[in-house]
N, C-alpha and C. Protein backbone atom coordinates (compact mmCIF):
# COMPACT_ATOMS: atom_id res chain seq x y z
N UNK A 1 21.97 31.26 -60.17
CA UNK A 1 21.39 30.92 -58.87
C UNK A 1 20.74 29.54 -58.95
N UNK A 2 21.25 28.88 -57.75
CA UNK A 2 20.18 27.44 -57.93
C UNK A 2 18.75 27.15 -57.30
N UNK A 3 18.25 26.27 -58.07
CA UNK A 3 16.80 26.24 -57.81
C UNK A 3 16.59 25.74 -56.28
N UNK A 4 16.00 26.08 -55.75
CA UNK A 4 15.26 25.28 -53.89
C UNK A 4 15.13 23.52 -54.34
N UNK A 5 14.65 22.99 -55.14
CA UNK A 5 14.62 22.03 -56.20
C UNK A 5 16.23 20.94 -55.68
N UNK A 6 17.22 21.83 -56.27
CA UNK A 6 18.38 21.29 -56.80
C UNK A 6 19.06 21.22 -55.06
N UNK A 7 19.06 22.41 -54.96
CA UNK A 7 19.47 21.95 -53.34
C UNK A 7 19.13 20.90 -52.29
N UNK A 8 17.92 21.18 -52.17
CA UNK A 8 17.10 19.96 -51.60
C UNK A 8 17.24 18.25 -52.20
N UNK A 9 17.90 18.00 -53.66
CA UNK A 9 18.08 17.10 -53.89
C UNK A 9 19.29 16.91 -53.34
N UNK A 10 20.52 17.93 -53.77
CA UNK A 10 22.08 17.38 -53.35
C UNK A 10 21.81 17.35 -52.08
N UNK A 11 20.81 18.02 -50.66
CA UNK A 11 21.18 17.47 -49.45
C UNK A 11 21.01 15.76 -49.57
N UNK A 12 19.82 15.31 -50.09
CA UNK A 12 19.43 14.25 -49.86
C UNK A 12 20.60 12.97 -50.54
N UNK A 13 21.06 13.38 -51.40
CA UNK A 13 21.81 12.70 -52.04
C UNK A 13 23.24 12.86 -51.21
N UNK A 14 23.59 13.85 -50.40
CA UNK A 14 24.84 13.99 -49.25
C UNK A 14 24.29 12.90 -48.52
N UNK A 15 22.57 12.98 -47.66
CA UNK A 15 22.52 12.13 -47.16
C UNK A 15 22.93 10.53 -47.00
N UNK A 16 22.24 9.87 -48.42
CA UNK A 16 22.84 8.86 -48.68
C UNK A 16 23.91 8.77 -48.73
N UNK A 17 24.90 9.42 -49.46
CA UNK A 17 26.27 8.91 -49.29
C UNK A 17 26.46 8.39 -48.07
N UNK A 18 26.54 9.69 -46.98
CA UNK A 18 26.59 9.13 -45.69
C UNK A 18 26.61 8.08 -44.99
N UNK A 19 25.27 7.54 -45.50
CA UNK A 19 24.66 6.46 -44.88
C UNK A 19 25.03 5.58 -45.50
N UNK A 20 25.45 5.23 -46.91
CA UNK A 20 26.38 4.17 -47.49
C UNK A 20 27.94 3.89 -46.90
N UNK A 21 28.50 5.29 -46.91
CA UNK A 21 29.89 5.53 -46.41
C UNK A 21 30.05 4.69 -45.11
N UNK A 22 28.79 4.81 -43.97
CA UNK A 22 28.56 4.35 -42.52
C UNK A 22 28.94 2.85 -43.02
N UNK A 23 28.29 2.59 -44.00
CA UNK A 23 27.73 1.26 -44.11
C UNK A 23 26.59 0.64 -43.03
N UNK A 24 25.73 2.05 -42.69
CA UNK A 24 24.47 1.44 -42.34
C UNK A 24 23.23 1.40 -43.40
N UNK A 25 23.31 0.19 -44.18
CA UNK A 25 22.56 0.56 -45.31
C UNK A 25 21.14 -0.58 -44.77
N UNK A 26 20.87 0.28 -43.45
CA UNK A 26 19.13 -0.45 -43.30
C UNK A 26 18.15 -0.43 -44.99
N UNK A 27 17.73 -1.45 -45.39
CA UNK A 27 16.93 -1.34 -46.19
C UNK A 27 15.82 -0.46 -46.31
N UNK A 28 15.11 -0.25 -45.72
CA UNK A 28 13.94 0.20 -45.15
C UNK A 28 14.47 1.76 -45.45
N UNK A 29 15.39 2.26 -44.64
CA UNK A 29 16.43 3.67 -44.74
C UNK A 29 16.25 4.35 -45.99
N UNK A 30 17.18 2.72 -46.73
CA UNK A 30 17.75 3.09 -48.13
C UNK A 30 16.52 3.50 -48.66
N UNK A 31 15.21 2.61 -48.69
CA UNK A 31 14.34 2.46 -49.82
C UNK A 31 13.20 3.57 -49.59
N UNK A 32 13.23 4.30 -48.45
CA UNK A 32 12.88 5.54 -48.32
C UNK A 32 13.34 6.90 -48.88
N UNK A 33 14.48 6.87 -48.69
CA UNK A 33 15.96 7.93 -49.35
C UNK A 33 15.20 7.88 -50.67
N UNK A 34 15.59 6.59 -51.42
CA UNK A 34 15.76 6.60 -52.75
C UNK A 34 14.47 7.08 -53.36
N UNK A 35 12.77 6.69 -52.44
CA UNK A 35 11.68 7.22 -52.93
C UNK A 35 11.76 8.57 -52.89
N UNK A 36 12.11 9.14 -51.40
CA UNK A 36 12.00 10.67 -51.49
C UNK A 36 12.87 11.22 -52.49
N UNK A 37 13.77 11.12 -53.05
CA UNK A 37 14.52 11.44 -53.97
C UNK A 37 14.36 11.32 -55.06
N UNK A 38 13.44 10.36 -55.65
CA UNK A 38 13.03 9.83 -56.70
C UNK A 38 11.66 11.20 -56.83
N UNK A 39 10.96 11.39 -55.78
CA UNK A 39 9.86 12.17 -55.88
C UNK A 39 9.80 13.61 -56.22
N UNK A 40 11.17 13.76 -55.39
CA UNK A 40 11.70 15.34 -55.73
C UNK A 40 12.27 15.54 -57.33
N UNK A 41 12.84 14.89 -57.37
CA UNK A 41 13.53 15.04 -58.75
C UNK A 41 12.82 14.85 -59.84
N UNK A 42 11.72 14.10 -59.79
CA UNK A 42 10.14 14.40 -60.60
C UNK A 42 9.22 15.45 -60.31
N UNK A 43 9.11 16.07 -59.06
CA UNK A 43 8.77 17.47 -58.91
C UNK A 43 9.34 18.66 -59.41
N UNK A 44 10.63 18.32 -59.41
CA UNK A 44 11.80 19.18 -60.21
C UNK A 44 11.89 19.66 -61.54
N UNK A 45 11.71 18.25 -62.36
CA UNK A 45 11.46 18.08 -63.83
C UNK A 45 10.30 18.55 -64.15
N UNK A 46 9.03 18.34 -63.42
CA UNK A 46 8.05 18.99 -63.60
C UNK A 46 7.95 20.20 -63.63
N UNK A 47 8.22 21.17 -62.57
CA UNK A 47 8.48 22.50 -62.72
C UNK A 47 9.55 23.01 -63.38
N UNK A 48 10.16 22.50 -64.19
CA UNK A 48 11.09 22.89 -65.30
C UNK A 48 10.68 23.16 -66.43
N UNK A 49 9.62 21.35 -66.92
CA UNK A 49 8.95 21.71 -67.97
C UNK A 49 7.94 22.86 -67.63
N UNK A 50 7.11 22.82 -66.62
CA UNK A 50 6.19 23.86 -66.97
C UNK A 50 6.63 25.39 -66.94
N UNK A 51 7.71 25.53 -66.67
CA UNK A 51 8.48 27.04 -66.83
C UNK A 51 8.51 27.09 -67.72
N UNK A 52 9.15 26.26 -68.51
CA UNK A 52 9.71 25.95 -70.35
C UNK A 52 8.50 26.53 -71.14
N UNK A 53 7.50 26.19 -70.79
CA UNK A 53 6.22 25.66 -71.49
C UNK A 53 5.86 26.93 -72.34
């Protein structure tokens, strides 16, 4: 079963494609995407390690 985690990243990462594919790559867009994504996927790792732990 996959984590709420992992899902929530591949939407965001469908997202971008998208929005690359468009070739509407507003900066501003992009550099939002890439934070929220960047944030989750360190929330992710985090609750991995501390499962591990």
């Amino acid at each position: 079963m996959r984590e709420k985690g992992e899902e929530e990243i591949d939407s965001v990462v469908a997202e971008l494609l998208t929005v690359v594919r468009r070739g509407e790559r507003s900066d501003l867009k992009s550099e939002n995407s890439m934070k929220k994504l960047n944030v989750m996927a360190m929330e992710n790792r985090e609750g991995m390690l501390s499962e591990n732990a």
